[in-house]
Protein backbone atom coordinates (compact mmCIF):
# COMPACT_ATOMS: atom_id res chain seq x y z
CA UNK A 1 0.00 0.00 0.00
CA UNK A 2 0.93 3.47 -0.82
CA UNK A 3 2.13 5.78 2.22
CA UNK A 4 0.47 10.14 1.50
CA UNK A 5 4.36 10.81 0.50
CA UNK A 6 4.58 7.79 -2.03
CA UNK A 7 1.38 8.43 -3.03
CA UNK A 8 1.91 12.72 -3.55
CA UNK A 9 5.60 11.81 -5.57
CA UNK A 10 3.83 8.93 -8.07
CA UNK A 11 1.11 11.97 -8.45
CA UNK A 12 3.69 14.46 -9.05
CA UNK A 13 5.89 12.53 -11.49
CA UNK A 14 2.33 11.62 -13.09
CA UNK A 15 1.29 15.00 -13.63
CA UNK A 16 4.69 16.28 -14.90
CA UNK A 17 4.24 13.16 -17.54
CA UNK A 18 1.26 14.65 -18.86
CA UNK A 19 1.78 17.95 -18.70
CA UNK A 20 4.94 17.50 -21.03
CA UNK A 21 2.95 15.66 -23.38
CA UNK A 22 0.32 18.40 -23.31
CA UNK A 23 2.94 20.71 -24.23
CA UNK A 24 4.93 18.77 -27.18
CA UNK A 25 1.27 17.99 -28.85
CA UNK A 26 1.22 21.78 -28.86
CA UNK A 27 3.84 22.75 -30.30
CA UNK A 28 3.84 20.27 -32.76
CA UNK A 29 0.18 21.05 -33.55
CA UNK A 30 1.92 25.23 -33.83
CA UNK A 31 4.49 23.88 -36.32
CA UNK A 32 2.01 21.85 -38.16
CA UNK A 33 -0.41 25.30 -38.53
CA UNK A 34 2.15 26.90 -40.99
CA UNK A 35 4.82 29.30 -41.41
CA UNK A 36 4.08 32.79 -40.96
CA UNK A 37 6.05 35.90 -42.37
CA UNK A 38 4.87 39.38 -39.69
CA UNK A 39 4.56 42.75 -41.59
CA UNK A 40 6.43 45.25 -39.43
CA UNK A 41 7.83 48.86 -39.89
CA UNK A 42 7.01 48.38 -43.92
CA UNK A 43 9.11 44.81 -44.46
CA UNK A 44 8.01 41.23 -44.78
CA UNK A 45 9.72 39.11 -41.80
CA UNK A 46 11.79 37.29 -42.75
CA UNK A 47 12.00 38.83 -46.18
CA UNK A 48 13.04 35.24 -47.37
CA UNK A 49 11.44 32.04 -46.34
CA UNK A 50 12.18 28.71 -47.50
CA UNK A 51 9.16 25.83 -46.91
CA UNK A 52 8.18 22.01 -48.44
CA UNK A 53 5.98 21.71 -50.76
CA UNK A 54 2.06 21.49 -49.32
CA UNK A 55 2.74 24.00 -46.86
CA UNK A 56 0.83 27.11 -45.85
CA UNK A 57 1.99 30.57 -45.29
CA UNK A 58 0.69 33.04 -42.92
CA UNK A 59 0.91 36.84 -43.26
CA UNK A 60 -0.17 38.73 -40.64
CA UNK A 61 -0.05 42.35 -40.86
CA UNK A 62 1.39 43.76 -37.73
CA UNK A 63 2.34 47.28 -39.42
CA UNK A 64 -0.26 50.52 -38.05
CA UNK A 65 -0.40 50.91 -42.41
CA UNK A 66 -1.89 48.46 -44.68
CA UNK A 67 -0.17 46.49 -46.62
CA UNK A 68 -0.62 43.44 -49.79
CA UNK A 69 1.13 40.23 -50.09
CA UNK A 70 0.91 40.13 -53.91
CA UNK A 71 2.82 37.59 -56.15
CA UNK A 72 4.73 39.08 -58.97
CA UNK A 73 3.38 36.49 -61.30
CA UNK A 74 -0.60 37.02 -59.82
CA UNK A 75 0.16 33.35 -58.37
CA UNK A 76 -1.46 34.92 -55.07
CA UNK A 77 -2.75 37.97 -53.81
CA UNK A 78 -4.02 38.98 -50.64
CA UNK A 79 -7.06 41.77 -50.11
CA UNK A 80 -5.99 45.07 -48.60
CA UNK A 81 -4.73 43.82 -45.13
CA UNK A 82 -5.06 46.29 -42.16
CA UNK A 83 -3.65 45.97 -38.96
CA UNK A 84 -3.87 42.59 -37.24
CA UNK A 85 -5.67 41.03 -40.60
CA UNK A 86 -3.72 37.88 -42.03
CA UNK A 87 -4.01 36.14 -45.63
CA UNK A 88 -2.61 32.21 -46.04
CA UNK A 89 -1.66 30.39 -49.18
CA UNK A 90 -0.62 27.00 -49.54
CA UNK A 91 2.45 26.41 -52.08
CA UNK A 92 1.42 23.25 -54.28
CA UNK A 93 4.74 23.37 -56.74
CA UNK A 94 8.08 23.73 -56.07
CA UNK A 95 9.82 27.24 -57.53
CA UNK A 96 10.12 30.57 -55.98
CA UNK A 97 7.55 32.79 -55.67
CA UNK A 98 8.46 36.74 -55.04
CA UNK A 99 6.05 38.88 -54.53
CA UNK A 100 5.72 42.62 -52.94
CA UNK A 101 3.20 44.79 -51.43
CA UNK A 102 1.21 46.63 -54.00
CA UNK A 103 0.29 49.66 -52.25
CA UNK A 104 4.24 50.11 -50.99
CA UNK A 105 5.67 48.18 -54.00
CA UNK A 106 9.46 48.83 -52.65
CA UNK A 107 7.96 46.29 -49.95
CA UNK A 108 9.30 42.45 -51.45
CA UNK A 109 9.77 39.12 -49.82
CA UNK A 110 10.22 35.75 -51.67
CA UNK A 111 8.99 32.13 -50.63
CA UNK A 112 11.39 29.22 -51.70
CA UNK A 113 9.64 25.84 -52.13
CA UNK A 114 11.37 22.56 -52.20
């Protein structure tokens, strides 16, 4: 039979256990959501980003102006974003894709898909 210390260092251990397994499901489940590029201070973060193919990309618009995320081939193009509004893609091919932000074209960023 268990003694209250036994008993309070099995619980312990137990709910360490599953607390780490809470936490690597979530960040897995983070990774697995996509890869996201922020729009700050009128650049695309990072500027260059290199993913598999089937992945989605996130950009979130984090800038007080609004901004695009527009493909220089028409490939994609995102609304008007304002701040804290985000547009995803998912990249089906493999190439690279640059693109820029139409209303502040000097604004460019390029995804690299293997």
């Amino acid at each position: 039979m268990l003694t209250n210390r036994k008993f309070l260092f099995a619980l312990t251990l137990t709910l360490i256990a599953v607390g780490f397994t809470t936490y690597s499901r979530g960040a897995r489940a983070h990774a697995a959501e996509g890869n996201e590029i922020v729009i700050q201070n009128f650049a695309f973060e990072p500027a260059t980003l290199t993913i598999k193919v089937g992945e989605k990309v996130t950009w979130v618009n984090k800038d007080e102006e609004p901004h695009t995320a527009t493909a220089t081939d028409k490939r994609f193009a995102s609304k008007t974003l304002d701040t804290g509004d985000q547009f995803s893609t998912e990249f089906k091919a493999p190439g690279t894709y640059k693109y820029y932000c139409a209303l502040h074209p000097k604004m460019t960023g390029q995804i690299i898909v293997k």
